[in-house]
Protein backbone atom coordinates (compact mmCIF):
# COMPACT_ATOMS: atom_id res chain seq x y z
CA UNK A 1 0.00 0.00 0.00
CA UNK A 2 1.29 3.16 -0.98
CA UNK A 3 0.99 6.45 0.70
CA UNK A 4 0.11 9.64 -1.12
CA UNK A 5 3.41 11.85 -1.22
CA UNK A 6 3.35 15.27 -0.52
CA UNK A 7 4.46 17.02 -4.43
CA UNK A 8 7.78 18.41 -4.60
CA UNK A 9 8.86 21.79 -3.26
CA UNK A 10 9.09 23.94 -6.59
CA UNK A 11 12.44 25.83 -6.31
CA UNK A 12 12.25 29.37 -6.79
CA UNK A 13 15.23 31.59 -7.20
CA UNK A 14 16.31 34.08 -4.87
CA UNK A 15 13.95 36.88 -5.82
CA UNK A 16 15.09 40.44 -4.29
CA UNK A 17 13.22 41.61 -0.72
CA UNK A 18 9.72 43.20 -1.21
CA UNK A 19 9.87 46.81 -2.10
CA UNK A 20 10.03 49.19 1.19
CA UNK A 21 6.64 51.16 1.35
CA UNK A 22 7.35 55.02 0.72
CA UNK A 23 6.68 55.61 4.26
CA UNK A 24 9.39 53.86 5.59
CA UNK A 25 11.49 55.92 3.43
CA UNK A 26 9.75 58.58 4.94
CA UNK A 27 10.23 58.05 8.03
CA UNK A 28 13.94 57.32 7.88
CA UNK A 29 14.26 60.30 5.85
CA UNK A 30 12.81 62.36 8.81
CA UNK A 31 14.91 60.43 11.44
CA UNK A 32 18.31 60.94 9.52
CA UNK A 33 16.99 64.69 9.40
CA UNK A 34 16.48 64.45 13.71
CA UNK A 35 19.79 62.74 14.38
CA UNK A 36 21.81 65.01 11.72
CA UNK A 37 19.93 68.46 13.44
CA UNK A 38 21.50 66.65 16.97
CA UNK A 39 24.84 66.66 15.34
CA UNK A 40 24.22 69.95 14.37
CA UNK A 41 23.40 71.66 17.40
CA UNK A 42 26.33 70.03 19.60
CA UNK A 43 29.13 73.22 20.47
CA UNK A 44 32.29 73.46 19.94
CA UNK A 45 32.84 71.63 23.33
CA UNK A 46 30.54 69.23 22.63
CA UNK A 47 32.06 68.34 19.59
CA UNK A 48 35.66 68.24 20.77
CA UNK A 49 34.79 66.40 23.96
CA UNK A 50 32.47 63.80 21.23
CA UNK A 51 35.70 63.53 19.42
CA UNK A 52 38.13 62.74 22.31
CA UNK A 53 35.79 60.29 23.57
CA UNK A 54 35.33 58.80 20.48
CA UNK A 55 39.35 58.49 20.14
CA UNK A 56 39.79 57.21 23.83
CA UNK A 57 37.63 54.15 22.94
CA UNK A 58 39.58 53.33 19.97
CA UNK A 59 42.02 50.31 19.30
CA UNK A 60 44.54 53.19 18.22
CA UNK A 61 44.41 54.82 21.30
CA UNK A 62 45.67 51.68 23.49
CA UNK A 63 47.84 50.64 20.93
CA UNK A 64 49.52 54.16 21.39
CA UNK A 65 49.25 54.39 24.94
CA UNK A 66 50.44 50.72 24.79
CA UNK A 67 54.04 52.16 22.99
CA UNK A 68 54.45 54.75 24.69
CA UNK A 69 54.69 53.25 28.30
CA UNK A 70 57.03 51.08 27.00
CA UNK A 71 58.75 53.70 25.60
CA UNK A 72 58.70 55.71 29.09
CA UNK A 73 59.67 52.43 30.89
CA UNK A 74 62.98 51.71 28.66
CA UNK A 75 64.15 55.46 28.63
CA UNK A 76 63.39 55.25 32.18
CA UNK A 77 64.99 51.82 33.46
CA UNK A 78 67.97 52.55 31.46
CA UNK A 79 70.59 54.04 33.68
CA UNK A 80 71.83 57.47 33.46
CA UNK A 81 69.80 59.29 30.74
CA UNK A 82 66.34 58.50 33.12
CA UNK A 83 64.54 61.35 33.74
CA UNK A 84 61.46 59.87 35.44
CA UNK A 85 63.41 56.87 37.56
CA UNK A 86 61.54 54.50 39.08
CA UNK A 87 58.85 54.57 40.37
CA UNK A 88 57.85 56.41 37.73
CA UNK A 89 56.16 59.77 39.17
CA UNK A 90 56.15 61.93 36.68
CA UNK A 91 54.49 58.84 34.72
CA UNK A 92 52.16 58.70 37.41
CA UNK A 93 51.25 62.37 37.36
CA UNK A 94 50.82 62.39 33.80
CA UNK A 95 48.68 59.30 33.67
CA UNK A 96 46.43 60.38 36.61
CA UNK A 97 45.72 63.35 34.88
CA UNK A 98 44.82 61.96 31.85
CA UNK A 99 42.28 59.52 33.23
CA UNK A 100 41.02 62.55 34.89
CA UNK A 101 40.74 64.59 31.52
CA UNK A 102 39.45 61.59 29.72
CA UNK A 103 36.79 60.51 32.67
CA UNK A 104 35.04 64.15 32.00
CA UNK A 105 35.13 63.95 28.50
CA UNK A 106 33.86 60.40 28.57
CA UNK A 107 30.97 61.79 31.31
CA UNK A 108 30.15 65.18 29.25
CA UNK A 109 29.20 62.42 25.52
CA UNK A 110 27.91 60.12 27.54
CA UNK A 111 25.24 63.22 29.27
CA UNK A 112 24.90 64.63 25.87
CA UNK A 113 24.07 60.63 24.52
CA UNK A 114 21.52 60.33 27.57
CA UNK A 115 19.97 63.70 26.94
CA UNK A 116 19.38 62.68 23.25
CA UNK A 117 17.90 59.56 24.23
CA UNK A 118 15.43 61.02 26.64
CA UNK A 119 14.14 63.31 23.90
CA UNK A 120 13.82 60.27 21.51
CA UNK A 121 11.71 58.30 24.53
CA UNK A 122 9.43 61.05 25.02
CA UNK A 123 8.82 61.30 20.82
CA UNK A 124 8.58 57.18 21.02
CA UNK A 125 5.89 57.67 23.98
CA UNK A 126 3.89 60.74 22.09
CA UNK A 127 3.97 58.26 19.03
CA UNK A 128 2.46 55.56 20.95
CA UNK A 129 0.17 57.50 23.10
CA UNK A 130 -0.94 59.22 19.37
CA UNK A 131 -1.17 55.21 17.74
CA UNK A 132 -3.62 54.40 20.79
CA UNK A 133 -5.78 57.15 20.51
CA UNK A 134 -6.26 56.37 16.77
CA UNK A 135 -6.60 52.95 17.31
CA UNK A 136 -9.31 53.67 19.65
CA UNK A 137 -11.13 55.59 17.10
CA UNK A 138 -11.09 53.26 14.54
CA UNK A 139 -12.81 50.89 16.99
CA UNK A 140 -15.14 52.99 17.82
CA UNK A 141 -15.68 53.42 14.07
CA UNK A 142 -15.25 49.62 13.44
CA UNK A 143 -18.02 48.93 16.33
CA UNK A 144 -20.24 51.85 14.46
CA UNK A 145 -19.80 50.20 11.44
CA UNK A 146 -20.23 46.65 12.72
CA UNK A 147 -23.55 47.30 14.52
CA UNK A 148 -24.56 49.00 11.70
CA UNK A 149 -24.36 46.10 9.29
CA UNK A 150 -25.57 43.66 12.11
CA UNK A 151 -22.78 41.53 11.84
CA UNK A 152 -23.16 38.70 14.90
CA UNK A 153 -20.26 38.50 17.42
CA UNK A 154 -18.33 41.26 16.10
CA UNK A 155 -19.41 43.77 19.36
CA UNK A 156 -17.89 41.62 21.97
CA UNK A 157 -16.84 42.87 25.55
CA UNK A 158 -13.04 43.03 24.57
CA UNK A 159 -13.98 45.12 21.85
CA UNK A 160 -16.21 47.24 23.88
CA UNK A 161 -13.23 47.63 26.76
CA UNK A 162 -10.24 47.94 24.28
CA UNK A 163 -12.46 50.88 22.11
CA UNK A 164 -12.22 52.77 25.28
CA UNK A 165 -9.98 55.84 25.86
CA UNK A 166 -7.36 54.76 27.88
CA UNK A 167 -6.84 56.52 31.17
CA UNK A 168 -2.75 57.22 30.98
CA UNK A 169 -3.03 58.42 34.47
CA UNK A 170 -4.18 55.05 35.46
CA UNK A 171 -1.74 52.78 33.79
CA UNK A 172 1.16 54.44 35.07
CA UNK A 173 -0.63 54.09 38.73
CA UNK A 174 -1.23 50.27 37.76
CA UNK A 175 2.23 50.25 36.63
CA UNK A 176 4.15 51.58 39.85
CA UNK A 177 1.67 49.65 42.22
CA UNK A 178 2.87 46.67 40.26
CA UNK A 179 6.63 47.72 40.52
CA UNK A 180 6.48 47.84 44.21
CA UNK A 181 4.83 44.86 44.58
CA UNK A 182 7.07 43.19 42.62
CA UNK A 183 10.10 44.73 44.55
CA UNK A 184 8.24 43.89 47.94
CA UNK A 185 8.86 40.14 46.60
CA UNK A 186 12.02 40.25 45.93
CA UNK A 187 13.24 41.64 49.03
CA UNK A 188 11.30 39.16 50.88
């Protein structure tokens, strides 16, 4: 007895991706515009302290750091032409302050980076607040629209509860009481 077999898998070739819809190039048109109006605005000690940052976490600037302590070391363990004998203070000094140059530069990016993302949570959460409010309208219209045509089932209770405004107030209340509850547990 033989079993009916599944017909082949036809083979396509690769094809290319679906086109992008024009309002993803839209939108990533109007992001690129955001981030390069960011770059823009950044001052001269912004820029500068963006740049050293940038530098400091580079593979060229241990590699050069790397060379030149050993560079210090052999001028410096050498004998008679040492001018920073060990144990090295003047490295020391010189080091120490550089980490302390470096830290603030580091800290000032790193406040401008935060500052940038803040701005880019509160456009994500007037996005998403602006996505539920229309979405809530077009239930509203959907429900208008299925009652109208008497279609059966299509006015359930989740549709009636999820076509309702949604208090913000009261899921950020929801959302701490749930927080602390949560860190109540865990320190329990």
């Amino acid at each position: 007895m033989t079993t009916p077999s599944a017909p082949p898998l036809e083979k396509h070739p690769p094809s290319a991706p679906p086109p992008t819809p024009a309002q993803v190039h839209k939108n990533i048109a109007a992001i690129s515009a955001l981030e390069r109006a960011a770059l823009r605005e950044r001052g001269v000690f912004d820029r500068m302290s963006d740049a050293i940052a940038h530098f400091s976490g580079s593979i060229t600037f241990l590699i050069l750091h790397a060379i030149w302590f050993v560079v210090w070391l052999l001028l410096n363990t050498g004998g008679r032409g040492a001018f920073d004998p060990y144990p090295f203070s003047l490295l020391t000094l010189t080091v120490s302050l550089e980490a302390i140059f470096l830290s603030t530069f580091v800290l000032i990016s790193q406040n401008r980076a935060a500052r940038l993302a803040e701005r880019r949570e509160h456009l994500d959460l007037q996005i998403n607040l602006l996505a539920e409010s229309e979405m809530t309208k077009v239930l509203i219209l959907l429900r208008a629209i299925t009652r109208h045509l008497h279609v059966p089932g299509a006015d359930d209770a989740e549709t009636r509860e999820l076509a309702q405004r949604t208090d913000v107030k009261a899921v950020i209340e929801a959302l701490d009481a749930q927080e602390k509850l949560t860190a109540r547990n865990q320190t329990s």
